[in-house]
Protein backbone atom coordinates (compact mmCIF):
# COMPACT_ATOMS: atom_id res chain seq x y z
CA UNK A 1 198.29 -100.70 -90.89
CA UNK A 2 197.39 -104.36 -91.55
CA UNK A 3 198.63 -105.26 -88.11
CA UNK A 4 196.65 -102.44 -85.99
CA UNK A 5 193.31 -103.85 -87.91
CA UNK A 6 194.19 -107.62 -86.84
CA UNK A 7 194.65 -106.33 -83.30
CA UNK A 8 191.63 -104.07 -83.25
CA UNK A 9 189.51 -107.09 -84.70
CA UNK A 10 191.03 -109.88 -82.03
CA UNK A 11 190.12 -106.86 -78.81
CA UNK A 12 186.58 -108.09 -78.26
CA UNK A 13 187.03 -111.50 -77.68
CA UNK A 14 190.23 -110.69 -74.88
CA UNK A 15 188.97 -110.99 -71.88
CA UNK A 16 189.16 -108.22 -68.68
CA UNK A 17 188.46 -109.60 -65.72
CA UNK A 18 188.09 -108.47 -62.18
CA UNK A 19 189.94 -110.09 -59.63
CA UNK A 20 189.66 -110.23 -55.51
CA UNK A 21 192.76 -110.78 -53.44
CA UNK A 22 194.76 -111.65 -56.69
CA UNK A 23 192.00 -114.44 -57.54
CA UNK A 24 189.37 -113.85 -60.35
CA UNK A 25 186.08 -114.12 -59.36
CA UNK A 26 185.39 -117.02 -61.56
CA UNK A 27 188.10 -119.24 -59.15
CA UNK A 28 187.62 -117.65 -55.65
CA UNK A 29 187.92 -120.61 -53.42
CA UNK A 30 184.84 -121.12 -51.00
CA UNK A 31 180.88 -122.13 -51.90
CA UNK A 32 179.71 -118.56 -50.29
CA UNK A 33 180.46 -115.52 -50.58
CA UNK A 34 179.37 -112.07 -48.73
CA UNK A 35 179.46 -108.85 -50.52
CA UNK A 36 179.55 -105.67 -48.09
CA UNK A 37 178.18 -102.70 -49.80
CA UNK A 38 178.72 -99.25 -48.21
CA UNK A 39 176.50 -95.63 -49.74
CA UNK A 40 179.47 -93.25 -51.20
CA UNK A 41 179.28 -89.70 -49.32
CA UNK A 42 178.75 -87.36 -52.09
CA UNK A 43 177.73 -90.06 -54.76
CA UNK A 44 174.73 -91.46 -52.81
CA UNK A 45 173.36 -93.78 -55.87
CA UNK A 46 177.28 -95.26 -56.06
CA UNK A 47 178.56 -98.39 -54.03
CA UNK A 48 182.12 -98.99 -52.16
CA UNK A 49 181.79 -103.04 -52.24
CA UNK A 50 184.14 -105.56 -50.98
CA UNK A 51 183.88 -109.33 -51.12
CA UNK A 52 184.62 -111.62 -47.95
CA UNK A 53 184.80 -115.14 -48.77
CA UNK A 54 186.74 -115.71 -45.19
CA UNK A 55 190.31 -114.03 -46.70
CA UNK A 56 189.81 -110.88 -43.99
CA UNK A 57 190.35 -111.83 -40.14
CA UNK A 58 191.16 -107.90 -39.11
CA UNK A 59 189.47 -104.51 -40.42
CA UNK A 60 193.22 -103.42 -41.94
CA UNK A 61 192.90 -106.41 -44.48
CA UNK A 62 189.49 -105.10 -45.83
CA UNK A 63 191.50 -104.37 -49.49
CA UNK A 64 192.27 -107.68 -49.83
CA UNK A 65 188.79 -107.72 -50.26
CA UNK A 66 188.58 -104.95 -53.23
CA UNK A 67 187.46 -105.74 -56.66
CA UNK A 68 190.36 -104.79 -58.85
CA UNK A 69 189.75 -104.57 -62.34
CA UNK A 70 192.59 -106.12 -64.18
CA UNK A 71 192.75 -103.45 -66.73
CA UNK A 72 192.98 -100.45 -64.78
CA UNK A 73 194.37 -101.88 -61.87
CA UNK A 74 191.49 -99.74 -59.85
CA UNK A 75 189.02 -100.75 -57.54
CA UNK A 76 185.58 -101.70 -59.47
CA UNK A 77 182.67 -98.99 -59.48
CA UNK A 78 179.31 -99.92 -59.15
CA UNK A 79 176.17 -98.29 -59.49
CA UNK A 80 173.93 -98.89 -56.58
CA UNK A 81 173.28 -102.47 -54.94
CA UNK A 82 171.36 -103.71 -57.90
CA UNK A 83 174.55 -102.65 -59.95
CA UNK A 84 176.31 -105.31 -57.89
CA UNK A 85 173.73 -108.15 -57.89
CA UNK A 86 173.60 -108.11 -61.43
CA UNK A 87 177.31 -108.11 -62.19
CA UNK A 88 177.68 -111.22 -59.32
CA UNK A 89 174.54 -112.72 -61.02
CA UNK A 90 176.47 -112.50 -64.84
CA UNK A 91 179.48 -114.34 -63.51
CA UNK A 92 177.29 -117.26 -62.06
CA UNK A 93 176.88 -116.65 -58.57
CA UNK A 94 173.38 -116.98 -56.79
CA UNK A 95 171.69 -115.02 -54.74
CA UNK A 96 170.96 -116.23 -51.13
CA UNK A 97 170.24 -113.91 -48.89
CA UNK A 98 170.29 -109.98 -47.68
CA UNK A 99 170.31 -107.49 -44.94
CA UNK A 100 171.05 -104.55 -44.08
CA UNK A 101 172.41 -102.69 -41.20
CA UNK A 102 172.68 -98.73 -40.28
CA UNK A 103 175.20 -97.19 -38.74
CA UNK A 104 175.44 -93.21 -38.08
CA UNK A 105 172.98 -92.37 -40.89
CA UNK A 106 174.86 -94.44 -43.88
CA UNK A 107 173.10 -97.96 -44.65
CA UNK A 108 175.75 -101.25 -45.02
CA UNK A 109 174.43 -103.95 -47.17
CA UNK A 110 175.37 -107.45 -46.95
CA UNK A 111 174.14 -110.00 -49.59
CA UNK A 112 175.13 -114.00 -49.37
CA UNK A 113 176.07 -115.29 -52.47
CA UNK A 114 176.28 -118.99 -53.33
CA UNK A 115 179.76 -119.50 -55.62
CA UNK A 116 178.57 -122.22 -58.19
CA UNK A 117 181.88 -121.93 -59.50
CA UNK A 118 183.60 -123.05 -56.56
CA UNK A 119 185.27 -126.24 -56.75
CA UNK A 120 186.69 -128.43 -53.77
């Protein structure tokens, strides 16, 4: 009993990142960073996102691209475009710039995010 209470007090303070490509976001190597952010079909106020900091040179490497969380193992869900500013914003990154482009109906957002993190 004693040690399940030391291990549920110490759970808090672990931390569960998210990582890209096997990096966390914290240490992804480059100053900027583009987040693509596709409209799911039948979820229309849910993301698909994937982050290109120059790791994808063909469309079949787009997963390396994924946010995994570590926990799960499973991509990372978002909730809408803001969803995804906000979380890039809590992990230090700045906002830069935005557009959008539609395709067949379905809008594709791309934001440019500055990586203050990033370290040469």
């Amino acid at each position: 009993m004693k040690k399940l209470i030391i291990i549920l007090l110490f759970i808090p303070f672990v931390s569960f990142g998210q990582t890209v490509n096997g990096f966390e976001l914290e240490d992804i190597p480059a100053k900027y960073v583009e987040i693509v952010a596709t409209s799911k079909m039948l979820k229309p106020f849910q993301v698909t996102v994937y982050l290109d900091y120059g790791q994808i040179s063909r469309m079949k490497e787009v997963s390396k691209g994924h946010i995994i969380d570590k926990t799960t193992g499973k991509m990372y869900a978002f909730n809408g475009v803001m969803g995804v500013l906000n979380f890039f914003d809590e992990k230090g990154f700045k906002y830069v710039n935005q557009y959008t482009v539609t395709t067949g109906g379905a809008n594709v957002y791309h934001m440019l995010l500055e990586n203050p993190n990033y370290k040469k």
